[in-house]
C-alpha atoms as a PDB file:
ATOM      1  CA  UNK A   1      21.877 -68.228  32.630  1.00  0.00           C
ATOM      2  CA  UNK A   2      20.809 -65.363  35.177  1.00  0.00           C
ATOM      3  CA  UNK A   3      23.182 -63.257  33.361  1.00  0.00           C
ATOM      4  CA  UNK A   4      22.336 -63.823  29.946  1.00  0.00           C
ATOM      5  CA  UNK A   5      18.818 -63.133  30.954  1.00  0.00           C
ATOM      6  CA  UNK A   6      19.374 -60.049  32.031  1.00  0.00           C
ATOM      7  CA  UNK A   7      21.658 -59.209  28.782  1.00  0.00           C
ATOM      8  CA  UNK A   8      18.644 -60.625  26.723  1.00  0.00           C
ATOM      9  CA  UNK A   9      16.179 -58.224  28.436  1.00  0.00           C
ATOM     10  CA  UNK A  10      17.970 -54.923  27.705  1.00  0.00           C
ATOM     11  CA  UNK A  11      17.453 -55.097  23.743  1.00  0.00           C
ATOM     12  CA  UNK A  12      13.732 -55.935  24.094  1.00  0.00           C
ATOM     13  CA  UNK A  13      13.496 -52.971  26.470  1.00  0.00           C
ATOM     14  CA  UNK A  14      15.711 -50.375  23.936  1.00  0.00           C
ATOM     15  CA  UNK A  15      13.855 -52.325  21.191  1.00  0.00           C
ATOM     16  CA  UNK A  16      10.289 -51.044  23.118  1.00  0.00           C
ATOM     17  CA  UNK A  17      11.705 -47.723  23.922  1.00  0.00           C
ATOM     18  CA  UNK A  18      12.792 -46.832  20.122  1.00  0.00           C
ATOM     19  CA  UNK A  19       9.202 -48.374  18.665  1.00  0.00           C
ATOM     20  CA  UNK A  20       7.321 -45.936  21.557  1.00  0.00           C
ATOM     21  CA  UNK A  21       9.221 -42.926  20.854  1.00  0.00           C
ATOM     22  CA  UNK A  22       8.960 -43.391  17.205  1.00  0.00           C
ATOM     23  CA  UNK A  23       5.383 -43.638  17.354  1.00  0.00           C
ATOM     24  CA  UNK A  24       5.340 -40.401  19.564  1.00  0.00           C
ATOM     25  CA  UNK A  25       7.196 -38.391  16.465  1.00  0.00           C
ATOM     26  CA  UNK A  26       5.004 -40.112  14.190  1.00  0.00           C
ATOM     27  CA  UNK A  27       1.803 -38.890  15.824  1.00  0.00           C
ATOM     28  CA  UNK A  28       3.326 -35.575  16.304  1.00  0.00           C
ATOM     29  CA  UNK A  29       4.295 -35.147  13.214  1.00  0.00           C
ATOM     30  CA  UNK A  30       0.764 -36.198  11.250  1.00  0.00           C
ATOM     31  CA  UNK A  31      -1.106 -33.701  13.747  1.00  0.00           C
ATOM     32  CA  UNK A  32      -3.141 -31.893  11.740  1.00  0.00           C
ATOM     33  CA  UNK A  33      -4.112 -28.216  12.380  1.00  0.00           C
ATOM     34  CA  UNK A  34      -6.324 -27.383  14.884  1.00  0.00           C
ATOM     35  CA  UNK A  35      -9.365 -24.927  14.983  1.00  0.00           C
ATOM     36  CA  UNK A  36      -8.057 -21.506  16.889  1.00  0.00           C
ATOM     37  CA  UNK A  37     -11.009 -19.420  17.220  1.00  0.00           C
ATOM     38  CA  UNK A  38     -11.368 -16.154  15.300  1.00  0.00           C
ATOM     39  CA  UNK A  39     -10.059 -13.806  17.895  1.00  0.00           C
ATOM     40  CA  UNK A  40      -6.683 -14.700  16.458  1.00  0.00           C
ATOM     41  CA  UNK A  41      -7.923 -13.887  12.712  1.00  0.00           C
ATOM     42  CA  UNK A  42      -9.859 -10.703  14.262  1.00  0.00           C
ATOM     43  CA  UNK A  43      -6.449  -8.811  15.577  1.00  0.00           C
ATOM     44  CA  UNK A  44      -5.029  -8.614  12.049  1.00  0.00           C
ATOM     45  CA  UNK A  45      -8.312  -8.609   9.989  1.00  0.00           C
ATOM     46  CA  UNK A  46      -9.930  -5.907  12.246  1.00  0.00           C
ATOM     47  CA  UNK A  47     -11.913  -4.274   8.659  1.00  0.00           C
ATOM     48  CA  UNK A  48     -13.050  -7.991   7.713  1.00  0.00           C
ATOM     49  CA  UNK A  49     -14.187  -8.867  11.317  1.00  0.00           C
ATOM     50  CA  UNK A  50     -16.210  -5.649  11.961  1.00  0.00           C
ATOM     51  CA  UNK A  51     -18.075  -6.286   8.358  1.00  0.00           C
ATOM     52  CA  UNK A  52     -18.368 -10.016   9.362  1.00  0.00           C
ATOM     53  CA  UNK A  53     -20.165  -9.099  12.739  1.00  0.00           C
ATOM     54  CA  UNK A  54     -23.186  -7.654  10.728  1.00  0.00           C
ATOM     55  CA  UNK A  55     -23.270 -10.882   8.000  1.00  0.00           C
ATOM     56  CA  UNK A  56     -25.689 -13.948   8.103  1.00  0.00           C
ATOM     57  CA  UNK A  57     -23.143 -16.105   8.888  1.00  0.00           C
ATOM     58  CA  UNK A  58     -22.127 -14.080  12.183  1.00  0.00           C
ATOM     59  CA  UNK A  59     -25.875 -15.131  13.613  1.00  0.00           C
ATOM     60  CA  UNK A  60     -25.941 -18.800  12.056  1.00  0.00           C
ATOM     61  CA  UNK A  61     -26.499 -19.813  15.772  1.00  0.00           C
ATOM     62  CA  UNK A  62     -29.298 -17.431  16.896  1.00  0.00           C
ATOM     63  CA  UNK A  63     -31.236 -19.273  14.019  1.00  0.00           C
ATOM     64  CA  UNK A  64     -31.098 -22.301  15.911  1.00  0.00           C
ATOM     65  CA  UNK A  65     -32.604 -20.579  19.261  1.00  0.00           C
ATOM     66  CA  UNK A  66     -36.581 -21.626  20.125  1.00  0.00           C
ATOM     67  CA  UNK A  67     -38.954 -19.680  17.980  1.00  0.00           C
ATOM     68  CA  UNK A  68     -36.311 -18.373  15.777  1.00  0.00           C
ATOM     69  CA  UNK A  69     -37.046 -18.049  12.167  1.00  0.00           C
ATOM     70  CA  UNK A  70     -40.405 -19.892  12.894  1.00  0.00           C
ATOM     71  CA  UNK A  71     -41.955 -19.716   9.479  1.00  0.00           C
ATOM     72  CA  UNK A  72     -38.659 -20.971   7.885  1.00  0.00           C
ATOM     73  CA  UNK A  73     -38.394 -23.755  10.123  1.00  0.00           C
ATOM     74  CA  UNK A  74     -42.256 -24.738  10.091  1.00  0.00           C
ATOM     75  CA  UNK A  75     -42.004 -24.557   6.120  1.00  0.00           C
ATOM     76  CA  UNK A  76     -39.072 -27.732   6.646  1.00  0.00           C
ATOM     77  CA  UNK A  77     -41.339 -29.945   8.906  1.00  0.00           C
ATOM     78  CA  UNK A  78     -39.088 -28.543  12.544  1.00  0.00           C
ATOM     79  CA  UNK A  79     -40.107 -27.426  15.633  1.00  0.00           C
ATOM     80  CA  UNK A  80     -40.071 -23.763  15.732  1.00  0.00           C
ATOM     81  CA  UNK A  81     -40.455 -23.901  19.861  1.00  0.00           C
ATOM     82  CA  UNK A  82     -37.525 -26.561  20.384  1.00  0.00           C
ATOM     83  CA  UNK A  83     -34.416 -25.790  21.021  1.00  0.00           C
ATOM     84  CA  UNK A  84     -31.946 -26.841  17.865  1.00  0.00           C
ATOM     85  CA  UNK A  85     -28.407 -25.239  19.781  1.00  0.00           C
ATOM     86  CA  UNK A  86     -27.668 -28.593  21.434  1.00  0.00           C
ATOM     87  CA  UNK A  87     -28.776 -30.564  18.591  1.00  0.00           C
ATOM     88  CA  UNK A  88     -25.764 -32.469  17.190  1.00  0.00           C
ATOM     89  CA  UNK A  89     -27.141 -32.823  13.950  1.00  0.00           C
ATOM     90  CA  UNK A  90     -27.618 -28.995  13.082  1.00  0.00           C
ATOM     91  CA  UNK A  91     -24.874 -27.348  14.989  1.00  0.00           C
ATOM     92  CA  UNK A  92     -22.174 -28.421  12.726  1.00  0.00           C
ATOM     93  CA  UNK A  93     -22.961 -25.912  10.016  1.00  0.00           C
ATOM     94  CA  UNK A  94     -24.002 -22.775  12.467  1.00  0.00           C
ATOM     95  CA  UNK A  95     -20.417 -23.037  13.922  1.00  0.00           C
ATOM     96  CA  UNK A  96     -16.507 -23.358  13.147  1.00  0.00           C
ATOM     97  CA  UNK A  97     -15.053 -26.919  13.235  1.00  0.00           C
ATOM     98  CA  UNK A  98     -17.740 -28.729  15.403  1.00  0.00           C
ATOM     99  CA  UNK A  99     -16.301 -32.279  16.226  1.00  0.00           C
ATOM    100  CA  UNK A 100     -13.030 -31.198  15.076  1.00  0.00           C
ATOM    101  CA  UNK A 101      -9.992 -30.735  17.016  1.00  0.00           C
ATOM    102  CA  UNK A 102      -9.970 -26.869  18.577  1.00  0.00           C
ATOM    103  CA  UNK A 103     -13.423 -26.684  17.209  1.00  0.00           C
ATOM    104  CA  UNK A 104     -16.911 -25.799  18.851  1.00  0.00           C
ATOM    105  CA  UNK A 105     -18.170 -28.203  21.511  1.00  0.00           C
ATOM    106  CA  UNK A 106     -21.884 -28.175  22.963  1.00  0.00           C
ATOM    107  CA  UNK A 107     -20.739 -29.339  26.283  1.00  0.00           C
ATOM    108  CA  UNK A 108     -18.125 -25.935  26.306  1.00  0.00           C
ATOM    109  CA  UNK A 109     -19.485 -23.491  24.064  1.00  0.00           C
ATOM    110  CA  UNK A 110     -16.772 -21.194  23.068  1.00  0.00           C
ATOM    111  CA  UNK A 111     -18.285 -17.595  21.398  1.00  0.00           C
ATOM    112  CA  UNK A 112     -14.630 -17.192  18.995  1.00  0.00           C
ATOM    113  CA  UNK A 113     -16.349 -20.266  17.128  1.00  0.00           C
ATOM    114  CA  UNK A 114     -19.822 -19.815  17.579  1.00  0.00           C
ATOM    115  CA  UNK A 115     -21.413 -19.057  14.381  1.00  0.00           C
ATOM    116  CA  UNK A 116     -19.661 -19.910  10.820  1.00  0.00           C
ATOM    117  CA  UNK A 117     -16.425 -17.295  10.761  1.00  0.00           C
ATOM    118  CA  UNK A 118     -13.232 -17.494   9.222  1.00  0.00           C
ATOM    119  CA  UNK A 119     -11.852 -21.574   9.389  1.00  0.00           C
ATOM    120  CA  UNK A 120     -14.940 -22.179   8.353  1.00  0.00           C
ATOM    121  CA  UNK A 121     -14.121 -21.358   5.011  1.00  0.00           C
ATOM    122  CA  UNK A 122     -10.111 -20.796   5.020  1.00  0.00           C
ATOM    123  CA  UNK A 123      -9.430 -23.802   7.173  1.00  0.00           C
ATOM    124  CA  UNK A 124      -8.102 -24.347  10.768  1.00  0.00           C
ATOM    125  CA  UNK A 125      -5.677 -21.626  11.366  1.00  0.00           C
ATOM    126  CA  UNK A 126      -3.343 -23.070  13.959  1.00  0.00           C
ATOM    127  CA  UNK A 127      -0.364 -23.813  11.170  1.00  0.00           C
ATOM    128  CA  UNK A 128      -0.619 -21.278   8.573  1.00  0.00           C
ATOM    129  CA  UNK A 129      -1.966 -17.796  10.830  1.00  0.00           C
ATOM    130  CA  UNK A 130       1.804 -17.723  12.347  1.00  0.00           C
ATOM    131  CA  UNK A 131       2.901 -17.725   8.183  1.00  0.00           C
ATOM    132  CA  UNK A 132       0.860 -14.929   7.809  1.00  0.00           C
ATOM    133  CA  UNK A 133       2.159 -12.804  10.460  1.00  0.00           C
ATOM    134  CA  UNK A 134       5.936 -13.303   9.663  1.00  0.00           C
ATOM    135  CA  UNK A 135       4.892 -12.397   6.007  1.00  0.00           C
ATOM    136  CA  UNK A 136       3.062  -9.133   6.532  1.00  0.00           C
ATOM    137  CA  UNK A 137       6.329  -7.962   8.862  1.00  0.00           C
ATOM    138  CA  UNK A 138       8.553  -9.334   5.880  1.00  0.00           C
ATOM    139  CA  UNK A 139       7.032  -7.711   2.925  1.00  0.00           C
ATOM    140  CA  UNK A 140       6.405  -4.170   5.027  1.00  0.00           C
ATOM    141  CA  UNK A 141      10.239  -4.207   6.306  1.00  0.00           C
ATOM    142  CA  UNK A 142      11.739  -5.359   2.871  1.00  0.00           C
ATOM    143  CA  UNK A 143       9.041  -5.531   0.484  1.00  0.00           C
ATOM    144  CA  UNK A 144       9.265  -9.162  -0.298  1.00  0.00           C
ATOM    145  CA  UNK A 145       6.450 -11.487  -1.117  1.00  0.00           C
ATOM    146  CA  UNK A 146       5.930 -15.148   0.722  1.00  0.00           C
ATOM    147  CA  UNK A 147       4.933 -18.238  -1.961  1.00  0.00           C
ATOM    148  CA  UNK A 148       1.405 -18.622  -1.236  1.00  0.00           C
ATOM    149  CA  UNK A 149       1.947 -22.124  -1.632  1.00  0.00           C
ATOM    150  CA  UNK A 150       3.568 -22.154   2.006  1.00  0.00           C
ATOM    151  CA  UNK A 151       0.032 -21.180   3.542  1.00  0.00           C
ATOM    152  CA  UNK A 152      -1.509 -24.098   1.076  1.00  0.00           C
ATOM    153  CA  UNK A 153       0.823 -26.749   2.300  1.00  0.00           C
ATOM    154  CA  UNK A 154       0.551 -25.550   6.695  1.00  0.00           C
ATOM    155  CA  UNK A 155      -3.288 -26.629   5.939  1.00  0.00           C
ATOM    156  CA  UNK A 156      -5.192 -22.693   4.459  1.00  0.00           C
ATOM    157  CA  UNK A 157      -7.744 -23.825   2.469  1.00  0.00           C
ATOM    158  CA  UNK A 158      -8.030 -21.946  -1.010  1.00  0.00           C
ATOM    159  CA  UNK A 159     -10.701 -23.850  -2.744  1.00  0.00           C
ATOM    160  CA  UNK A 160     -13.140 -23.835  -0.020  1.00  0.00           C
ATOM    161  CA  UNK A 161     -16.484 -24.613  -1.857  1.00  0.00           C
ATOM    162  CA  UNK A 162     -16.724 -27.388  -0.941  1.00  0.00           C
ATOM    163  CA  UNK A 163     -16.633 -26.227   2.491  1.00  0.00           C
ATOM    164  CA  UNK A 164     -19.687 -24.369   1.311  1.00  0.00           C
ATOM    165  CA  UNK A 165     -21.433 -27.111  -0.362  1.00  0.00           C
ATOM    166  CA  UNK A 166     -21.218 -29.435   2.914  1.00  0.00           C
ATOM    167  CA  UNK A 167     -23.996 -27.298   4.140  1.00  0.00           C
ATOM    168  CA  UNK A 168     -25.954 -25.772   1.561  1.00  0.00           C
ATOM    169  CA  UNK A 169     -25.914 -28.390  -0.984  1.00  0.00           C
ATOM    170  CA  UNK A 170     -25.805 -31.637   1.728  1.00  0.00           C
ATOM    171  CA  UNK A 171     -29.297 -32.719   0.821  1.00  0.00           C
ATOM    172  CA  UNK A 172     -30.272 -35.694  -1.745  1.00  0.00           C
ATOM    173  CA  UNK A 173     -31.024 -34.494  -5.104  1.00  0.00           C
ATOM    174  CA  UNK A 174     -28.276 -31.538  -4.838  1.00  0.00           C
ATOM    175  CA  UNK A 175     -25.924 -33.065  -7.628  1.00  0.00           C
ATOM    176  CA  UNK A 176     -22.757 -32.108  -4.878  1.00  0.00           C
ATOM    177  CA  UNK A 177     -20.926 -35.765  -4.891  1.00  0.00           C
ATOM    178  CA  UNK A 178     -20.510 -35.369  -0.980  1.00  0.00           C
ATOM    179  CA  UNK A 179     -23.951 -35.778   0.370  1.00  0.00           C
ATOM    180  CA  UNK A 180     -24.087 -37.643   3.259  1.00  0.00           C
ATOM    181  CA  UNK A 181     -26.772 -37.663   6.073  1.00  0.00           C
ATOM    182  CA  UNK A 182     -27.889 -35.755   8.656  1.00  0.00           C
ATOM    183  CA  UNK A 183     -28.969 -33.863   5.466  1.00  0.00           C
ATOM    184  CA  UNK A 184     -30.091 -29.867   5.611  1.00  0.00           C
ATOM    185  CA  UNK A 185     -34.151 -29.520   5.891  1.00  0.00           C
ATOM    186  CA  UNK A 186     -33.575 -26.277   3.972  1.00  0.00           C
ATOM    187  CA  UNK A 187     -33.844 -27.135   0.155  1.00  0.00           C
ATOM    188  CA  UNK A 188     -34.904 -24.988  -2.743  1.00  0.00           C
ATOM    189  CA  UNK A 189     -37.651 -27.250  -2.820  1.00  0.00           C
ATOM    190  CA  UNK A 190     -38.849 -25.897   0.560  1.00  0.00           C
ATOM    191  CA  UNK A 191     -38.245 -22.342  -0.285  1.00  0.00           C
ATOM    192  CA  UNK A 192     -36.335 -21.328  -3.633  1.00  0.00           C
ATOM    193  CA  UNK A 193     -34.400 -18.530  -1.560  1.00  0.00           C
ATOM    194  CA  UNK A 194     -32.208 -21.918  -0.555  1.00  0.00           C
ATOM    195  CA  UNK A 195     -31.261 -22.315  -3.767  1.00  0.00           C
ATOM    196  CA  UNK A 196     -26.996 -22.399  -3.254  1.00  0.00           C
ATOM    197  CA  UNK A 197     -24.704 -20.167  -5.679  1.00  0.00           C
ATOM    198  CA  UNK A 198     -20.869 -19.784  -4.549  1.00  0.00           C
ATOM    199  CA  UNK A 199     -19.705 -17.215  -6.931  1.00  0.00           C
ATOM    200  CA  UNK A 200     -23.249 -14.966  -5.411  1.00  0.00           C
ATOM    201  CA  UNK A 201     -22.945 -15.741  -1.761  1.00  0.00           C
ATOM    202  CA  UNK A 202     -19.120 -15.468  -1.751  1.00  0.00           C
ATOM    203  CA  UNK A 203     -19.199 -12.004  -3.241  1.00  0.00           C
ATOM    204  CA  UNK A 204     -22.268 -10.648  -0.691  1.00  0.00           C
ATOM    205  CA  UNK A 205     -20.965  -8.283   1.863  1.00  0.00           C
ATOM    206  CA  UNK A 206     -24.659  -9.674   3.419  1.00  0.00           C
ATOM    207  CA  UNK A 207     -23.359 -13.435   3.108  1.00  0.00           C
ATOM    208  CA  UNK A 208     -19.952 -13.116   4.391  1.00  0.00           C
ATOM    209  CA  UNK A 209     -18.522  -9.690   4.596  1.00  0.00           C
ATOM    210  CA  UNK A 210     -17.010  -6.748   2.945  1.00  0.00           C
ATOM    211  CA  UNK A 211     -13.310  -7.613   1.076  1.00  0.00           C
ATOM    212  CA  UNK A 212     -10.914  -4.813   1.267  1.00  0.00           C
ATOM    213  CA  UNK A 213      -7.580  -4.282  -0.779  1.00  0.00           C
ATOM    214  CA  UNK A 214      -4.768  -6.569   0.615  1.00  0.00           C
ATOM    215  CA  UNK A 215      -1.235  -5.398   1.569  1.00  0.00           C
ATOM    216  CA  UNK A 216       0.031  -7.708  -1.177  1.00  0.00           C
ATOM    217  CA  UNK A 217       2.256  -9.656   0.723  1.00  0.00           C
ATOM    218  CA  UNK A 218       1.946 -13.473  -0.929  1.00  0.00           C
ATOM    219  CA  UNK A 219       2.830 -14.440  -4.665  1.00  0.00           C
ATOM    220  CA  UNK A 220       1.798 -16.999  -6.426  1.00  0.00           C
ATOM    221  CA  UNK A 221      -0.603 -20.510  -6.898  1.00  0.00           C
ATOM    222  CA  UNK A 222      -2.879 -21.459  -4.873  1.00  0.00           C
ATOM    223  CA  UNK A 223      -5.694 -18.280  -5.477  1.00  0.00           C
ATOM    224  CA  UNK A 224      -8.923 -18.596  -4.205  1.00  0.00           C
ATOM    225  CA  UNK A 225     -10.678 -18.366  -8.478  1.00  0.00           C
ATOM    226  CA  UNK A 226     -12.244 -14.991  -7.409  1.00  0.00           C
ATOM    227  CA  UNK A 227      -9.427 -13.418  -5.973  1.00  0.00           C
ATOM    228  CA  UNK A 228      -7.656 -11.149  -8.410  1.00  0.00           C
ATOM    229  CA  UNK A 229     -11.884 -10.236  -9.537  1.00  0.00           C
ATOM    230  CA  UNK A 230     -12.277  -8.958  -5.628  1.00  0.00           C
ATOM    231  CA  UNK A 231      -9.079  -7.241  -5.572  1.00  0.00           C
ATOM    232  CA  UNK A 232      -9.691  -5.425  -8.683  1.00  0.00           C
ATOM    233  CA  UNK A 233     -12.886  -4.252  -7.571  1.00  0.00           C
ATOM    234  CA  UNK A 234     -11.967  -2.874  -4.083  1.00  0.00           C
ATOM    235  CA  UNK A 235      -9.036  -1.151  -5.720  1.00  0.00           C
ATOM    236  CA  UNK A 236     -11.328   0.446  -8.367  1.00  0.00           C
ATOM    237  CA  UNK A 237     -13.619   1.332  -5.125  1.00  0.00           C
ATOM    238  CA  UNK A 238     -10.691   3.154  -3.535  1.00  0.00           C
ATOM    239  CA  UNK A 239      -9.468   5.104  -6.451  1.00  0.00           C
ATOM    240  CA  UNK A 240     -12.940   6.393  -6.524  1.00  0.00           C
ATOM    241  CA  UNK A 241     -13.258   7.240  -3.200  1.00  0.00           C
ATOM    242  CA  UNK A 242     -10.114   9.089  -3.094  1.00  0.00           C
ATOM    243  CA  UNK A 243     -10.858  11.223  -6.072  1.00  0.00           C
ATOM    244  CA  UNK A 244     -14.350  11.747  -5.024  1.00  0.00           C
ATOM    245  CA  UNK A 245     -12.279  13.249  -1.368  1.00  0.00           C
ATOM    246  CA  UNK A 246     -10.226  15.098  -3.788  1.00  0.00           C
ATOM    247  CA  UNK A 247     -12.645  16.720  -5.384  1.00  0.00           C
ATOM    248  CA  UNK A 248     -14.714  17.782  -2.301  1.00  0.00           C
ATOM    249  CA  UNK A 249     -10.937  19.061  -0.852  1.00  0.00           C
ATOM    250  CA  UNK A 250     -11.231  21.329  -3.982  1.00  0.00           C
ATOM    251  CA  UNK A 251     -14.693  22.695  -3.473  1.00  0.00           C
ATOM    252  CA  UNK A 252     -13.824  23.657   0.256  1.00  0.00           C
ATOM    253  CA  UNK A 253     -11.069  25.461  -1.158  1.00  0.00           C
ATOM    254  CA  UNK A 254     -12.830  27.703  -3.671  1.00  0.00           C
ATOM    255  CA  UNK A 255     -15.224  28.096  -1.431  1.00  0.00           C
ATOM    256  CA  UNK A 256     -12.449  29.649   1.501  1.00  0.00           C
ATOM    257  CA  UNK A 257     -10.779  31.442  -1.261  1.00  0.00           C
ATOM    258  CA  UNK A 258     -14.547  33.014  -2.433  1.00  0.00           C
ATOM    259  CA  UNK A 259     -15.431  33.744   0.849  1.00  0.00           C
ATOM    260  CA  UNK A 260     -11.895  35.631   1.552  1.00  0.00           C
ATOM    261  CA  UNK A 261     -11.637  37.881  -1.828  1.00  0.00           C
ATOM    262  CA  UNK A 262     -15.337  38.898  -0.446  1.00  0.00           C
ATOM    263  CA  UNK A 263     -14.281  39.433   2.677  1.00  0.00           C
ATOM    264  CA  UNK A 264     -11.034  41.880   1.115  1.00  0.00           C
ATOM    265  CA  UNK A 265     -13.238  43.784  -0.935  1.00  0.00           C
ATOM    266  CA  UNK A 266     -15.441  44.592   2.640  1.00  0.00           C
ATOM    267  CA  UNK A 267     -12.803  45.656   4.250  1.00  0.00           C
ATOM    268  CA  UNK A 268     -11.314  47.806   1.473  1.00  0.00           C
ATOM    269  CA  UNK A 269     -14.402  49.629   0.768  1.00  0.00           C
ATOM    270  CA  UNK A 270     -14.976  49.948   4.288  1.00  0.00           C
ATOM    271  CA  UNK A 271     -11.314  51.917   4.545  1.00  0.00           C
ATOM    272  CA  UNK A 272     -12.295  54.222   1.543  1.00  0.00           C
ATOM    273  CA  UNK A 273     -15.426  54.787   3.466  1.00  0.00           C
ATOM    274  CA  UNK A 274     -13.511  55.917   6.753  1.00  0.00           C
ATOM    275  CA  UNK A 275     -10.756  58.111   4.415  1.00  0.00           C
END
């Protein structure tokens, strides 16, 4: 009987084993993506992070600072003296994935996701910012494109108004479906300047930042609705630009060229003077 005891305890142990290692993959597997920080973002989009420094969105936090924006905040019944930074119910939309995993914390404030920056509208980066390295190396080594759809499915968010409207439009009376409370204080109601439109804000260099011609290196569906509208117009920016650089190159020329025939005719009077 001592034997078959032991015989009968080694299949409920393997049995254990195989259920706790399966629920290991399982929760490794489901792991979502995490908030990185935009450092990461920053080293590759070094144009859209310098623009992004002088935007709104860069100083969501200092807004939240004692006797910040005072008016604006004694307009929506707050404080203006009190401190709002460690206020769980306001930081969320001043920073990049608070409560979220990787994401701002009050207790260890981290500056690469203080103030609303790039997973705040694209998603957390931590699956889909390796995709976009390996792509950029591919299409400037062989000139082929990766499916967009790759970054779509590792968790980059191209449809990110919503994202948007979780802040600006979270208040009752917004129409947005997703309204839930703590609600935003700051309502068109309060001041008409809150009044929320995407397509405007998304496009302001003011808003967000400045959006410069991309390298070209995804194909494809998913595209965020205003992308090909953007591209167009930064290209048509360029083009400009370089013809305006043309024709200054031009004018500098003519103007060397002028300045030497005058300078020819000097000399050769100057040597029929001295014959």
């Amino acid at each position: 009987m001592e034997g078959e005891g032991r015989i009968m305890r080694h299949p409920v142990t393997y049995a254990l084993a195989a259920v706790v290692l399966f629920s290991f993959l399982a929760g490794n597997a489901d792991a979502g993506p995490k908030f990185e920080g935009r450092k990461k973002c920053s080293s590759c989009h070094k144009s859209q992070a310098k623009s992004w420094k002088k935007s709104s969105h860069a100083k969501a936090m200092n807004s939240l600072k004692p006797n910040k924006k005072a008016d604006a905040k004694k307009k929506a019944g707050l404080d203006p003296a009190k401190d709002y930074t460690k206020d769980k119910n306001c930081v969320g939309c001043h920073v990049d994935g608070f409560g979220q995993e990787g994401g701002y914390t009050i207790e260890d404030a981290n500056k690469f996701t203080t103030g609303v920056g790039c997973e705040s509208c694209h998603g957390p980066g931590s699956k889909f910012r390796g995709i976009h390295r390996k792509a950029g190396a591919k299409f400037e080594k062989k000139g082929k494109t990766t499916p967009r759809k790759k970054l779509a499915a590792a968790g980059q968010d191209f449809h990110f108004v919503e994202r948007c409207s979780a802040c600006h439009l979270n208040y009752e009376g917004s129409g947005w479906k997703g309204t839930k409370e703590p609600y935003t204080p700051f309502t068109p109601d309060v001041d008409k300047k809150y009044t929320f439109n995407f397509d405007k804000y998304v496009a302001s260099a003011k808003a967000m930042h400045k959006h410069y011609k991309l390298p070209g290196s995804f194909s494809g569906e998913p595209k965020f609705k205003l992308h090909d509208e953007f591209q167009a117009e930064v290209g048509g920016k360029k083009s400009k630009k370089s013809k305006k650089s043309k024709k200054k190159k031009k004018k500098k020329k003519s103007k060397k060229s002028k300045k030497y025939k005058k300078s020819t005719k000097f000399e050769d009077v100057f040597k029929n003077k001295r014959r």
